[in-house]
N, C-alpha and C. Protein backbone atom coordinates (compact mmCIF):
# COMPACT_ATOMS: atom_id res chain seq x y z
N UNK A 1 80.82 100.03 116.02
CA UNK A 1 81.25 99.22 114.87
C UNK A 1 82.25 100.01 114.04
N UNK A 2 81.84 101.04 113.45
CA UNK A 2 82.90 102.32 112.67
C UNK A 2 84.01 102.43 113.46
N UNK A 3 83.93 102.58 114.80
CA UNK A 3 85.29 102.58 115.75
C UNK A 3 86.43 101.65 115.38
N UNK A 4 85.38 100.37 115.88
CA UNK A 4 86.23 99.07 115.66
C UNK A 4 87.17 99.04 114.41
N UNK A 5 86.50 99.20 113.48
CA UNK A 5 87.12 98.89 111.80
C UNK A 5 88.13 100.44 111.87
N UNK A 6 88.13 101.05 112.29
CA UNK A 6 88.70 102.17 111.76
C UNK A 6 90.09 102.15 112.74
N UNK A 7 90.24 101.54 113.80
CA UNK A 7 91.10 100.97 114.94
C UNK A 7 91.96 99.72 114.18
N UNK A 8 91.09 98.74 113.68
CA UNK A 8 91.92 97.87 113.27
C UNK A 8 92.74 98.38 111.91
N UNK A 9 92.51 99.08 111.25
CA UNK A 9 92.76 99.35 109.92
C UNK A 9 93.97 100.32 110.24
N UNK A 10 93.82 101.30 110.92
CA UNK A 10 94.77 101.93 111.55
C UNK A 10 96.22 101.24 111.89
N UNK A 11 95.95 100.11 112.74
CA UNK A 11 96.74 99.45 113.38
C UNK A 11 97.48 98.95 112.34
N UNK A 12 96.94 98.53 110.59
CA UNK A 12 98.04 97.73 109.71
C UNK A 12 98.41 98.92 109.20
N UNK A 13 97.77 100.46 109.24
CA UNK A 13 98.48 101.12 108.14
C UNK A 13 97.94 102.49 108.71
N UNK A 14 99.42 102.74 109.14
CA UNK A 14 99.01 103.99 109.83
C UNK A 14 98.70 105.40 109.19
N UNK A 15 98.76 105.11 108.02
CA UNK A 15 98.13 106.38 106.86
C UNK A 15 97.25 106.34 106.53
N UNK A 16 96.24 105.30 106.92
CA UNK A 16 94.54 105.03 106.02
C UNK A 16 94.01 105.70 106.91
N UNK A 17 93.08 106.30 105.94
CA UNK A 17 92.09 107.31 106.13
C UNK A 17 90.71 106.82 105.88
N UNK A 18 89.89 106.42 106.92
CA UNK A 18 88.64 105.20 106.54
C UNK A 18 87.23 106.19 106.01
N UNK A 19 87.17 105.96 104.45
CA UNK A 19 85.97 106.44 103.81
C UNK A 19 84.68 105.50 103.77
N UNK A 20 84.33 106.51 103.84
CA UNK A 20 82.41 105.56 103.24
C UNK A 20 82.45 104.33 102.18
N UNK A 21 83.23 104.78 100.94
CA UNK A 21 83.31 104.39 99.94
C UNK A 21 83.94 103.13 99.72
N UNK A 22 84.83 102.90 101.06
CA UNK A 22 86.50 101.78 100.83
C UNK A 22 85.29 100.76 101.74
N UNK A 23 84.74 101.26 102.83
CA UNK A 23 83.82 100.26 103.56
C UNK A 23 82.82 99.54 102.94
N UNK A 24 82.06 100.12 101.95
CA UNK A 24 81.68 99.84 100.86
C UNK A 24 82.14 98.48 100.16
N UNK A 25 83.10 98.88 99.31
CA UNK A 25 83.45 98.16 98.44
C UNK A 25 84.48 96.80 99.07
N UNK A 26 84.72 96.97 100.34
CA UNK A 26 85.11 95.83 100.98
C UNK A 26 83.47 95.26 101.74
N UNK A 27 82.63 95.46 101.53
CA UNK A 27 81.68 94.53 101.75
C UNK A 27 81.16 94.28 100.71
N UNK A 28 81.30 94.83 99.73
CA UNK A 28 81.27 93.89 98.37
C UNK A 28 82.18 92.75 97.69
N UNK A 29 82.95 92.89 98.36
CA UNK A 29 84.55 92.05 97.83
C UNK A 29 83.80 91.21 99.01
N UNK A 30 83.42 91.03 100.17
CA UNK A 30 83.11 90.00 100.89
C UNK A 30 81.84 88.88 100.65
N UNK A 31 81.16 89.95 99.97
CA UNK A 31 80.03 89.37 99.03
C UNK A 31 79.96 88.13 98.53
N UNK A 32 81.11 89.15 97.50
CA UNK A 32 81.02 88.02 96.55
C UNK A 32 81.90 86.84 96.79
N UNK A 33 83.13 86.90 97.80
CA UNK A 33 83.55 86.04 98.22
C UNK A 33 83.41 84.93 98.97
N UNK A 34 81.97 85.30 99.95
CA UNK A 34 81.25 84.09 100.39
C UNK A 34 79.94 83.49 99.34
N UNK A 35 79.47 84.57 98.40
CA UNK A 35 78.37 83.80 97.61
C UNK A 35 79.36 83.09 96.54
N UNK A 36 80.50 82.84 96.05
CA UNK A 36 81.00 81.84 95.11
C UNK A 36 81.47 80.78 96.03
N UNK A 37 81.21 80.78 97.26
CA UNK A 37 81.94 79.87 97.75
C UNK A 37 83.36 79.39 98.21
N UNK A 38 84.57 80.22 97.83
CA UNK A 38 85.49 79.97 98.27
C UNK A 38 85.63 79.78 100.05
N UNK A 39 86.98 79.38 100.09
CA UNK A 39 87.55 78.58 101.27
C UNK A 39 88.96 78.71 101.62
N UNK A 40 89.37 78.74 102.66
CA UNK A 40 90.69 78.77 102.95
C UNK A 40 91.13 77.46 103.43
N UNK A 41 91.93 76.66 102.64
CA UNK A 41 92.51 75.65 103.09
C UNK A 41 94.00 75.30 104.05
N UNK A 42 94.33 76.57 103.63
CA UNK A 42 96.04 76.48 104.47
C UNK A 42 95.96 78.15 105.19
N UNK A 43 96.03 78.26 105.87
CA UNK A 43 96.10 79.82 106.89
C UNK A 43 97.43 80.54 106.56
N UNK A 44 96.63 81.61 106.77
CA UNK A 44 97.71 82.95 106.69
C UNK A 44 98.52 82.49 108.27
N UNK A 45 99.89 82.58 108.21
CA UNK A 45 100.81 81.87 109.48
C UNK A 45 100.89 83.07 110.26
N UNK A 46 100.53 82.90 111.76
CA UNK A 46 100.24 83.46 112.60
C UNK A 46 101.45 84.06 112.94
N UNK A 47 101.10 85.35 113.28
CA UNK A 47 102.11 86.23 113.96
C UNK A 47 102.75 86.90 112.94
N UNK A 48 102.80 86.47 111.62
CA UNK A 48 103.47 87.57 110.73
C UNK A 48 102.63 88.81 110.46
N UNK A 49 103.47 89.72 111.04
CA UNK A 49 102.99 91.61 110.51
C UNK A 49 103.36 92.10 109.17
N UNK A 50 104.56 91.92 109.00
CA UNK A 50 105.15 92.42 107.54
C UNK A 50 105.78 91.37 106.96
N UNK A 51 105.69 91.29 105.66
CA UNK A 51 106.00 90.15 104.46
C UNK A 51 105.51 90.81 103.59
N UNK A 52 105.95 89.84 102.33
CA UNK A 52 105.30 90.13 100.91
C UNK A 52 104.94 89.27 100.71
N UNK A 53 103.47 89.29 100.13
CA UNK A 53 102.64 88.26 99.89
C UNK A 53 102.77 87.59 98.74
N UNK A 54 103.52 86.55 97.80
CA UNK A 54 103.78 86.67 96.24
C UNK A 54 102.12 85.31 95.92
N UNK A 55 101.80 86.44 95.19
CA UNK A 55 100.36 84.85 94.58
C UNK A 55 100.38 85.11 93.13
N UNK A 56 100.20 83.84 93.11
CA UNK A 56 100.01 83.07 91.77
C UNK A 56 98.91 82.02 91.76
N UNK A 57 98.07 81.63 90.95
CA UNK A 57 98.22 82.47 89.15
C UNK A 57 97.63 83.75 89.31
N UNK A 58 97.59 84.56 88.58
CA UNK A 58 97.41 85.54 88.01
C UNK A 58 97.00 85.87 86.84
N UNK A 59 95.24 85.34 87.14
CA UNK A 59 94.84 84.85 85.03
C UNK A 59 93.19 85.71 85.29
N UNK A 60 92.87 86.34 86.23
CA UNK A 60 91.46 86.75 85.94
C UNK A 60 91.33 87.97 86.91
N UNK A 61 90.59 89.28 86.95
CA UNK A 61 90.47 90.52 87.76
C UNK A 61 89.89 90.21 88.54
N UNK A 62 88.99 88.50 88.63
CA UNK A 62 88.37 88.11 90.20
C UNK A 62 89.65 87.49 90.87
N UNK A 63 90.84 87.74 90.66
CA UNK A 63 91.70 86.78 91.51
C UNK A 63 91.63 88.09 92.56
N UNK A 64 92.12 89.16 92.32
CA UNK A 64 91.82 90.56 93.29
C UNK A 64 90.72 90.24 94.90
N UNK A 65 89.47 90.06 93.68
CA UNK A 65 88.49 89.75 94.39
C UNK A 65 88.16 89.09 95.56
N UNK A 66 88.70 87.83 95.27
CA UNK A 66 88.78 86.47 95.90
C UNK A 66 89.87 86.54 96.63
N UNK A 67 90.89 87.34 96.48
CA UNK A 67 92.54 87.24 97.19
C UNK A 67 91.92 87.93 98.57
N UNK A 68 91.13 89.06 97.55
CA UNK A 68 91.03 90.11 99.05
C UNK A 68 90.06 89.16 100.41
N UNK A 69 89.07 88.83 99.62
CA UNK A 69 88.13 87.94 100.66
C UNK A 69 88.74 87.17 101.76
N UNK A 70 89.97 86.55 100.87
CA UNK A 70 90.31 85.47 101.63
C UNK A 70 91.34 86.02 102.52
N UNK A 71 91.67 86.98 102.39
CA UNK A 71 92.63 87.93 103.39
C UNK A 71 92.29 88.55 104.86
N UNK A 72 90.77 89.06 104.31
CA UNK A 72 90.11 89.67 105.12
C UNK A 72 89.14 88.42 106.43
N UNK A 73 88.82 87.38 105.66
CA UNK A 73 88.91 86.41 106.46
C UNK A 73 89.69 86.16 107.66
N UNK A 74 90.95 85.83 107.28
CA UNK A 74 92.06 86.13 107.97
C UNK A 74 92.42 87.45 108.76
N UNK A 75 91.54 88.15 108.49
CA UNK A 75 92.02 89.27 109.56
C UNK A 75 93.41 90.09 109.58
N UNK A 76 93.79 89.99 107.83
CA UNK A 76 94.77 90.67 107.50
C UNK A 76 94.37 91.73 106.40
N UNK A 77 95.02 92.83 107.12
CA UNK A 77 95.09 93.63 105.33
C UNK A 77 96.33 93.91 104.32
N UNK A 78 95.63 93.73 103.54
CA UNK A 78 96.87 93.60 102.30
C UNK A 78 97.37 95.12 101.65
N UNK A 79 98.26 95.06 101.77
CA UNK A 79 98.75 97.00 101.06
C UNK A 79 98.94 96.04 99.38
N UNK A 80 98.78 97.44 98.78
CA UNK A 80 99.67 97.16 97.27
C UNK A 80 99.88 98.70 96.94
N UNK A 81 101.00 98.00 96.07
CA UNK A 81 101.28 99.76 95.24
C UNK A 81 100.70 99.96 93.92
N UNK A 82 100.77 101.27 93.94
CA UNK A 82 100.10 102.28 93.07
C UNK A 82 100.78 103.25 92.29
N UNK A 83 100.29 103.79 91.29
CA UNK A 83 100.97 104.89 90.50
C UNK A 83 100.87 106.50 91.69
N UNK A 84 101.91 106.97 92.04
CA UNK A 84 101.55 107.95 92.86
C UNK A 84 100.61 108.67 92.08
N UNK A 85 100.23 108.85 90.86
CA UNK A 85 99.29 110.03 90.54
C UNK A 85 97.68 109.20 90.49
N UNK A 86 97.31 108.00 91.36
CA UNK A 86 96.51 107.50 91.92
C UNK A 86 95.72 108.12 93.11
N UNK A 87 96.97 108.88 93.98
CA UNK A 87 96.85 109.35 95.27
C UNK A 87 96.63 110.84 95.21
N UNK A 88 95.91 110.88 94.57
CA UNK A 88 95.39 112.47 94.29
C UNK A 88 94.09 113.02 94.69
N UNK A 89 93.99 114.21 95.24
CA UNK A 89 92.36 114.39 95.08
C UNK A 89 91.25 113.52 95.63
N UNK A 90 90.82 113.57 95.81
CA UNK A 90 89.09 112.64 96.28
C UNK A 90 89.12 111.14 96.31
N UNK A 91 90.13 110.80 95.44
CA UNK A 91 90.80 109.53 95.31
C UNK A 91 92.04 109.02 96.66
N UNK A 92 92.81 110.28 97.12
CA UNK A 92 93.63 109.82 97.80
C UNK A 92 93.16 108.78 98.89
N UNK A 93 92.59 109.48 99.52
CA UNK A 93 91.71 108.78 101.21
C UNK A 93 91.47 107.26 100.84
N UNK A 94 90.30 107.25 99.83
CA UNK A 94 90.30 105.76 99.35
C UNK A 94 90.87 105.09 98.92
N UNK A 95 92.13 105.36 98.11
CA UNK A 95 93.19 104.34 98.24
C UNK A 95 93.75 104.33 99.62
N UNK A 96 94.56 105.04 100.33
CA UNK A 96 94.97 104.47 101.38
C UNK A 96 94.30 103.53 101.81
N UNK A 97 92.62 104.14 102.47
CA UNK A 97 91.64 102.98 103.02
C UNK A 97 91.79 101.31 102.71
N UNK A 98 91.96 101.44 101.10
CA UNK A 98 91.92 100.26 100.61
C UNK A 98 93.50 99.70 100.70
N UNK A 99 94.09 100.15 100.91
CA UNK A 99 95.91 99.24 101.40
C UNK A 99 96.95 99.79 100.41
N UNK A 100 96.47 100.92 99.34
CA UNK A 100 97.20 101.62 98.56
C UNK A 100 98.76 101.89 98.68
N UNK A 101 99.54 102.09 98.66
CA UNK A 101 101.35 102.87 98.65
C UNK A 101 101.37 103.39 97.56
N UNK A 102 101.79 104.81 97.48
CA UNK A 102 101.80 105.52 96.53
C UNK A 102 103.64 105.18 96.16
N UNK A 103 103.51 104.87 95.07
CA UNK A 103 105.23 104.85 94.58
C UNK A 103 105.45 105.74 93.11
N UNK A 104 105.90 106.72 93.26
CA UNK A 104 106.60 107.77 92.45
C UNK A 104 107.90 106.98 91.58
N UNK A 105 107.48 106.61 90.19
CA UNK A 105 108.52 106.14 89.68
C UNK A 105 109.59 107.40 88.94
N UNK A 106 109.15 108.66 88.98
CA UNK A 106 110.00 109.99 88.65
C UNK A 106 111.18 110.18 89.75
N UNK A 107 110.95 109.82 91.46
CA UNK A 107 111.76 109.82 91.97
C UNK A 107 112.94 109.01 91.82
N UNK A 108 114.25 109.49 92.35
CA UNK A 108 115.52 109.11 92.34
C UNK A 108 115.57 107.71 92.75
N UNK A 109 114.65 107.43 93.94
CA UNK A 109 114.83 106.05 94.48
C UNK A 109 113.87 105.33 93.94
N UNK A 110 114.41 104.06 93.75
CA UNK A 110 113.57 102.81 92.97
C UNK A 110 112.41 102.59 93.60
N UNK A 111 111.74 101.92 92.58
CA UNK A 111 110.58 101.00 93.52
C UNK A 111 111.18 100.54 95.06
N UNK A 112 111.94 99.48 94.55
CA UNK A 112 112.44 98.84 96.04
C UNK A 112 112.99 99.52 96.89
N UNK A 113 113.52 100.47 96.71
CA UNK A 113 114.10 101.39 97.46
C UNK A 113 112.91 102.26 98.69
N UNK A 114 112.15 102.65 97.66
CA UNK A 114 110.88 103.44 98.36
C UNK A 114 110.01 102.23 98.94
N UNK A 115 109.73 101.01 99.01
CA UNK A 115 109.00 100.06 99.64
C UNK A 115 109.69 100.12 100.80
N UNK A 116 111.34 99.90 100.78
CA UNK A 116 112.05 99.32 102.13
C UNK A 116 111.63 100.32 102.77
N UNK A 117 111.34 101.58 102.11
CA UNK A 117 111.36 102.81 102.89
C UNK A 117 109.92 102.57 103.93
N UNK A 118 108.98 102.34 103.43
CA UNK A 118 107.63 101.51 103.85
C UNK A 118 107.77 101.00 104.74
N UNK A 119 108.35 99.83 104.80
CA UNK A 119 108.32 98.59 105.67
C UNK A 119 108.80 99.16 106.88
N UNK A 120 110.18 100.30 106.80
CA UNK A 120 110.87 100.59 107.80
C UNK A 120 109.74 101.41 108.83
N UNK A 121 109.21 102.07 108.04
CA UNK A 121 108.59 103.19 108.80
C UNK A 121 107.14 102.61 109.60
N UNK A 122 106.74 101.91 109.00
CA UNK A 122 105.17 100.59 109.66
C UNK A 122 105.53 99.45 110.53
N UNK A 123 104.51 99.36 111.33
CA UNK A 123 104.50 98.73 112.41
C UNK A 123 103.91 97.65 111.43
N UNK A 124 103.08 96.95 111.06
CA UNK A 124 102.56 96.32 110.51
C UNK A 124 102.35 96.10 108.23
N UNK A 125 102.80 95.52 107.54
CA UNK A 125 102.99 95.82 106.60
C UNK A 125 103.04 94.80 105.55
N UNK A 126 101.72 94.40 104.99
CA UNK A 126 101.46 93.02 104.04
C UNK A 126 101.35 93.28 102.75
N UNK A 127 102.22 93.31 102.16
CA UNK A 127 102.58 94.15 100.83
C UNK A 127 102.47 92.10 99.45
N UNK A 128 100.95 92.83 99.00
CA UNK A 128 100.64 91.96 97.47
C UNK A 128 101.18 92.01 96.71
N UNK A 129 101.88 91.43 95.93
CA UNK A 129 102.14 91.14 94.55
C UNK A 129 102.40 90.12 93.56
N UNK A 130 101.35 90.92 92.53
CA UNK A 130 101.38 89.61 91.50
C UNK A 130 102.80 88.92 90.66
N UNK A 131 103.27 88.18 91.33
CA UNK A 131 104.50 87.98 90.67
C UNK A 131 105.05 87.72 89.18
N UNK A 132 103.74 87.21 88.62
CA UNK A 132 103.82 86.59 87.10
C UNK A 132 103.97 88.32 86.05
N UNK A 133 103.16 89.38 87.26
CA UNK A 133 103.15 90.37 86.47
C UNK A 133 102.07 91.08 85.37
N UNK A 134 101.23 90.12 85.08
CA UNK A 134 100.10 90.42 84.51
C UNK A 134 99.55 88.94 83.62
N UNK A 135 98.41 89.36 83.90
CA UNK A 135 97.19 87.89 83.49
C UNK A 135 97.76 87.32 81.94
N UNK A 136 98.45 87.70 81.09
CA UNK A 136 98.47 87.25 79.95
C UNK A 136 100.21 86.50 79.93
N UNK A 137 100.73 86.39 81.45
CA UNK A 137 101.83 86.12 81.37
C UNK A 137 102.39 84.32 81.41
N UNK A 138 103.28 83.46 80.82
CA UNK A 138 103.38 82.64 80.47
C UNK A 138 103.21 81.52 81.80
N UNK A 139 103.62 82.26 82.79
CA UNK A 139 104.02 81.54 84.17
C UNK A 139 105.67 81.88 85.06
N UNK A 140 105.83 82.76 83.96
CA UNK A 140 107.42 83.12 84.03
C UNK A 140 107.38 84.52 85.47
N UNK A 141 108.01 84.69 86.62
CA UNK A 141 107.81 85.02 87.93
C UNK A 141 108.98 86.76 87.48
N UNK A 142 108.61 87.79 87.68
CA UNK A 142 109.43 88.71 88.09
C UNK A 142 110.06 88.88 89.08
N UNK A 143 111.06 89.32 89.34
CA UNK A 143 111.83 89.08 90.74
C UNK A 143 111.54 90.54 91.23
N UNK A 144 111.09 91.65 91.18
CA UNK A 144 110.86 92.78 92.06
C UNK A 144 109.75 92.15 93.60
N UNK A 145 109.03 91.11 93.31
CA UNK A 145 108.64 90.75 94.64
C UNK A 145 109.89 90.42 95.61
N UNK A 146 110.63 89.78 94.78
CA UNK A 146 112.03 89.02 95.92
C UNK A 146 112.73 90.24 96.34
N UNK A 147 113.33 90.93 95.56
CA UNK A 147 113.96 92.59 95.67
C UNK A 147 113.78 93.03 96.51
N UNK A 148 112.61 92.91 96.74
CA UNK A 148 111.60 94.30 97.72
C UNK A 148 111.92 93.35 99.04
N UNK A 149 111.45 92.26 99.25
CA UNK A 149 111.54 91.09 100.67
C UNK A 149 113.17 91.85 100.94
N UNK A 150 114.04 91.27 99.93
CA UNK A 150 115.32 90.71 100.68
C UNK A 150 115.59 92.26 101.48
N UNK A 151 115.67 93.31 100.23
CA UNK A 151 115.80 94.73 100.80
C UNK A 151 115.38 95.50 102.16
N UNK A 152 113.84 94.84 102.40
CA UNK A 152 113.32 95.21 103.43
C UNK A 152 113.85 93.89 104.69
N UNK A 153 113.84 92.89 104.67
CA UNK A 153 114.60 92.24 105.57
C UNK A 153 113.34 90.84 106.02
N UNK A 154 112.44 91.19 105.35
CA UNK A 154 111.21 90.64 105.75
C UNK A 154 110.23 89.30 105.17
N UNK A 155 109.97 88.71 105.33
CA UNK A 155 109.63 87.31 105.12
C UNK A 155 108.83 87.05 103.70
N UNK A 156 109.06 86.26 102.72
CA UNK A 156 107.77 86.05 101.72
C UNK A 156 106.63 85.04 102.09
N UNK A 157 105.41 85.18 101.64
CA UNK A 157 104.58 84.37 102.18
C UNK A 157 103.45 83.81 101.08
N UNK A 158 103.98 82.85 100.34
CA UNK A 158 103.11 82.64 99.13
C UNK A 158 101.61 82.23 99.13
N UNK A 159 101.23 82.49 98.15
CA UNK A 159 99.45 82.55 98.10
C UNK A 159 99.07 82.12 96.95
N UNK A 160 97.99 80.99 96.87
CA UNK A 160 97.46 80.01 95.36
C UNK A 160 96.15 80.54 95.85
N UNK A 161 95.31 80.20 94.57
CA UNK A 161 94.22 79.63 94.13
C UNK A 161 93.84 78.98 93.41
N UNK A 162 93.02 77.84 93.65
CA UNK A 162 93.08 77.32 92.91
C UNK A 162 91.27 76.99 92.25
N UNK A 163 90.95 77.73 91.02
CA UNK A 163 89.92 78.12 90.66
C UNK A 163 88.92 76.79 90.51
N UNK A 164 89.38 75.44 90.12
CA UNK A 164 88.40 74.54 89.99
C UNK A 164 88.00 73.81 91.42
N UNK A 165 88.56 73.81 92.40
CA UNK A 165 87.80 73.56 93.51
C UNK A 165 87.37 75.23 94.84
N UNK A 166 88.36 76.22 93.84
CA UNK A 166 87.91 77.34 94.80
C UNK A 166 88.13 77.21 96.28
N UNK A 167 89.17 77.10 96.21
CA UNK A 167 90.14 77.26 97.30
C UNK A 167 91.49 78.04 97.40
N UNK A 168 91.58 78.65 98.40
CA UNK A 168 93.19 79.89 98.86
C UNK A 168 93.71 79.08 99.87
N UNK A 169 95.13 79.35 99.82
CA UNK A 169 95.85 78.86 100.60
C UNK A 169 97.61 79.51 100.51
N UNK A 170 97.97 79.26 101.74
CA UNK A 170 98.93 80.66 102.10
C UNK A 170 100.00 79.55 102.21
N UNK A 171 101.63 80.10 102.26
CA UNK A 171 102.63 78.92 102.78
C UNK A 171 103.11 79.58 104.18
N UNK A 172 103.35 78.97 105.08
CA UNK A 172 104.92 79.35 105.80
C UNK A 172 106.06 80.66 105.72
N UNK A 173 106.01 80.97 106.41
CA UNK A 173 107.24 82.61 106.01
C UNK A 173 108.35 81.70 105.70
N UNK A 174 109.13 82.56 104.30
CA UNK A 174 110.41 82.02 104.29
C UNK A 174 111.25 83.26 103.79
N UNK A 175 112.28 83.36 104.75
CA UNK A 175 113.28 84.38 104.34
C UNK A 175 114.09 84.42 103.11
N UNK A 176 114.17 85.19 102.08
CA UNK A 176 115.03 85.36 101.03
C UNK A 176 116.73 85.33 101.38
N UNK A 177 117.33 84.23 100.59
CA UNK A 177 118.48 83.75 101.18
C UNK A 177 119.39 84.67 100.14
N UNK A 178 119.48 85.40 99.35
CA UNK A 178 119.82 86.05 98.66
C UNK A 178 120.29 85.55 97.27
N UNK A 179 120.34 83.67 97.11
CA UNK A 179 120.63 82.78 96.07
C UNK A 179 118.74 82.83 95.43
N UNK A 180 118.19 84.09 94.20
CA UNK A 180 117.61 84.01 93.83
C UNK A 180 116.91 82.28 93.05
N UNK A 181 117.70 81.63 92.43
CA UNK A 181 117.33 80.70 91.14
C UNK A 181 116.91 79.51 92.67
N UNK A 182 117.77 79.40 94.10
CA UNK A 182 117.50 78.27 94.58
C UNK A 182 116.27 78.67 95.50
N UNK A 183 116.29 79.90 96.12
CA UNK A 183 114.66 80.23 96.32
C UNK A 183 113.29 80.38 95.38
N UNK A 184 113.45 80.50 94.38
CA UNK A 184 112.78 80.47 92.89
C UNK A 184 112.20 79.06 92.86
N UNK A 185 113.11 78.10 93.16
CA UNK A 185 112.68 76.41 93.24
C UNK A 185 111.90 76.20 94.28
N UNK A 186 112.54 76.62 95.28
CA UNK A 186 111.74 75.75 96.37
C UNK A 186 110.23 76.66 96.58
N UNK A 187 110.36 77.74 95.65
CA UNK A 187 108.99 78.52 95.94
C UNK A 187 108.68 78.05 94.75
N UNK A 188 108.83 77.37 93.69
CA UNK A 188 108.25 76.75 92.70
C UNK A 188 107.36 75.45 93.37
N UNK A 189 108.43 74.78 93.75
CA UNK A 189 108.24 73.17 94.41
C UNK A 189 106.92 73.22 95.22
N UNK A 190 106.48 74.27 95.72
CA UNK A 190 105.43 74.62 96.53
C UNK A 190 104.31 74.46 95.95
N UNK A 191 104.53 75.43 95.33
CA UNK A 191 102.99 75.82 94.56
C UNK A 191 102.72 74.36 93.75
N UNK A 192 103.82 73.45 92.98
CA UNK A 192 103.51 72.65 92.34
C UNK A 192 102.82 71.36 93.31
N UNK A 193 103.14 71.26 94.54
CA UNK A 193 102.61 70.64 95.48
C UNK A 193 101.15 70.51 95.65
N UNK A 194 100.54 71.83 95.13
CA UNK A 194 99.38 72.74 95.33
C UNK A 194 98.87 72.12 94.10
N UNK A 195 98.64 72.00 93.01
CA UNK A 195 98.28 72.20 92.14
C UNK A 195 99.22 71.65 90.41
N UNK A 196 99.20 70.39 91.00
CA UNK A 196 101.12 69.74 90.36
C UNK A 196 100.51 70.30 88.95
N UNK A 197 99.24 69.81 88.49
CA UNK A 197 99.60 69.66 86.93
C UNK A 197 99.01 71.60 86.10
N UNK A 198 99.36 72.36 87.09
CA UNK A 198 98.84 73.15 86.10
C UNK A 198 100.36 74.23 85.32
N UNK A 199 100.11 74.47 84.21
CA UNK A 199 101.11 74.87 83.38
C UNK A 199 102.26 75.64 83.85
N UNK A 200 101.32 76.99 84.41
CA UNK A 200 101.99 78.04 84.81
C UNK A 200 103.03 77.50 86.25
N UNK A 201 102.93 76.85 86.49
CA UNK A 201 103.56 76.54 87.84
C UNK A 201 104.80 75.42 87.26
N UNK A 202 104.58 74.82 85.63
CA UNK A 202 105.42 73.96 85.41
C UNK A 202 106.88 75.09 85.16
N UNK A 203 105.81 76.26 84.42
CA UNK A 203 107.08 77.02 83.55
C UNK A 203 107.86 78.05 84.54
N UNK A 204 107.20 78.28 85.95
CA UNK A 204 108.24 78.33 86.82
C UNK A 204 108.97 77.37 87.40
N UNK A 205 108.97 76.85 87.62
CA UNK A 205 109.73 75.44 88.20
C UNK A 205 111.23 76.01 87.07
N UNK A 206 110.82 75.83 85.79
CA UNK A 206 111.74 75.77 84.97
C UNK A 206 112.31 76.99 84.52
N UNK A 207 111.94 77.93 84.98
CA UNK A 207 112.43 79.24 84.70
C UNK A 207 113.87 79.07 86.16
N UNK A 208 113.35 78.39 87.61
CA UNK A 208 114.46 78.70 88.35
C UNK A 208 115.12 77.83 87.56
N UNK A 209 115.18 76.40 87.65
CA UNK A 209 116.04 75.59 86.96
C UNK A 209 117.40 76.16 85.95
N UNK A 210 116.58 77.04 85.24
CA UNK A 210 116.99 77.55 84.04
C UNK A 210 118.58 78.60 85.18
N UNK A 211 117.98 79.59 85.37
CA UNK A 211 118.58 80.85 86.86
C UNK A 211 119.79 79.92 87.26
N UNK A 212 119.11 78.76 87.65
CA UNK A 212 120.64 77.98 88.71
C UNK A 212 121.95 77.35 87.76
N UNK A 213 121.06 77.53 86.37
CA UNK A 213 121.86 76.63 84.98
C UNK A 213 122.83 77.28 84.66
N UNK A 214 122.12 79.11 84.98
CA UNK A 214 122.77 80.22 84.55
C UNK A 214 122.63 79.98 82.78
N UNK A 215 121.17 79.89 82.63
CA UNK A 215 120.85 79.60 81.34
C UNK A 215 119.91 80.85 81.12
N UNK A 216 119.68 81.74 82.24
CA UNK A 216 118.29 82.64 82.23
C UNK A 216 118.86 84.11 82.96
N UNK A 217 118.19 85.03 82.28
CA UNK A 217 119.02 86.45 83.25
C UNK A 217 117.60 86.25 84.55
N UNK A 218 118.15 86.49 85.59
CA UNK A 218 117.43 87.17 86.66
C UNK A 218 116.26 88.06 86.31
């Protein structure tokens, strides 16, 4: 069994180092993800290795929770980044385990810069991020998720939840066309499909709108 998991885990990320501790706490994240009941209604699309995963909303520390469940379901693991001084000490091993990237914002090269660097070097590579940016945010989308895609060359693959029926659901890979405000829409148009009347998804819609008006900075 330890073989198995430590083979597959390997295979998405060839730097994890499988602790006691990360095995652990991913059977707790599974826990609780089958005792609330969630569900996957739309599948993670087969055959993609590397993408960026962009999900929204982004309003509670169980979205983590529940994201991961529903990932691991799927038989994917999710990387995210980290403050390199995360990757330290007794701590390092278990972040990797858990899908960690250490990103050094003191270095010369950007965030995006050091991700492409990522993607290039992995065989396999499902890089999370919260696009809104943090739980207290209006609905308004940061573009370092898009940055990082177009840079690395590699597909986005959006991800909802939707908390009153407790359900995840993934879209279709779609390549970043490099016209930010008209990919902004149609990755708006999506989610609103999902979930038409909820706020945060109105005030993106209208944030690209805004981008294509050239009413909004990037």
């Amino acid at each position: 069994m330890y073989e198995r998991e430590r083979d597959q885990r390997l295979k998405h990320n060839e730097t994890r180092n499988v602790t006691l501790l990360s095995r652990i706490v991913n059977r707790i994240i599974l826990f609780f993800y089958w005792q609330r009941g969630w569900k996957i209604v739309e599948r993670f699309p087969e055959g993609v290795k590397k993408c960026v995963i962009a999900g929204a909303p982004h309003t509670s520390n169980w979205d983590f929770v529940f994201f991961a469940g529903a990932t691991k379901q799927e038989k994917v693991q999710p990387n995210f980044m980290g403050k390199h001084t995360l990757f330290q000490g007794m701590m390092k091993n278990f972040m990797l385990d858990m899908g960690g990237i250490s990103v050094d914002r003191t270095k010369k090269a950007n965030t995006v810069e050091q991700m492409k660097v990522e993607f290039d070097r992995r065989s396999e590579l499902n890089l999370v991020i919260a696009a809104e940016g943090t739980r207290s945010s209006d609905g308004k989308w940061k573009s370092g998720f898009y940055n990082i895609a177009k840079a690395a060359g590699v597909p986005i693959v959006l991800a909802y939840a939707d908390n009153d029926k407790r359900t995840i659901g993934f879209s279709p890979p779609m390549m970043p066309t490099g016209n930010y405000g008209e990919d902004l829409l149609k990755i708006a148009e999506w989610f609103r499909s999902k979930i038409p009347d909820l706020e945060r998804y109105k005030v993106l819609e209208q944030q690209a709108r805004d981008i294509i008006a050239g009413k909004n900075d990037i």
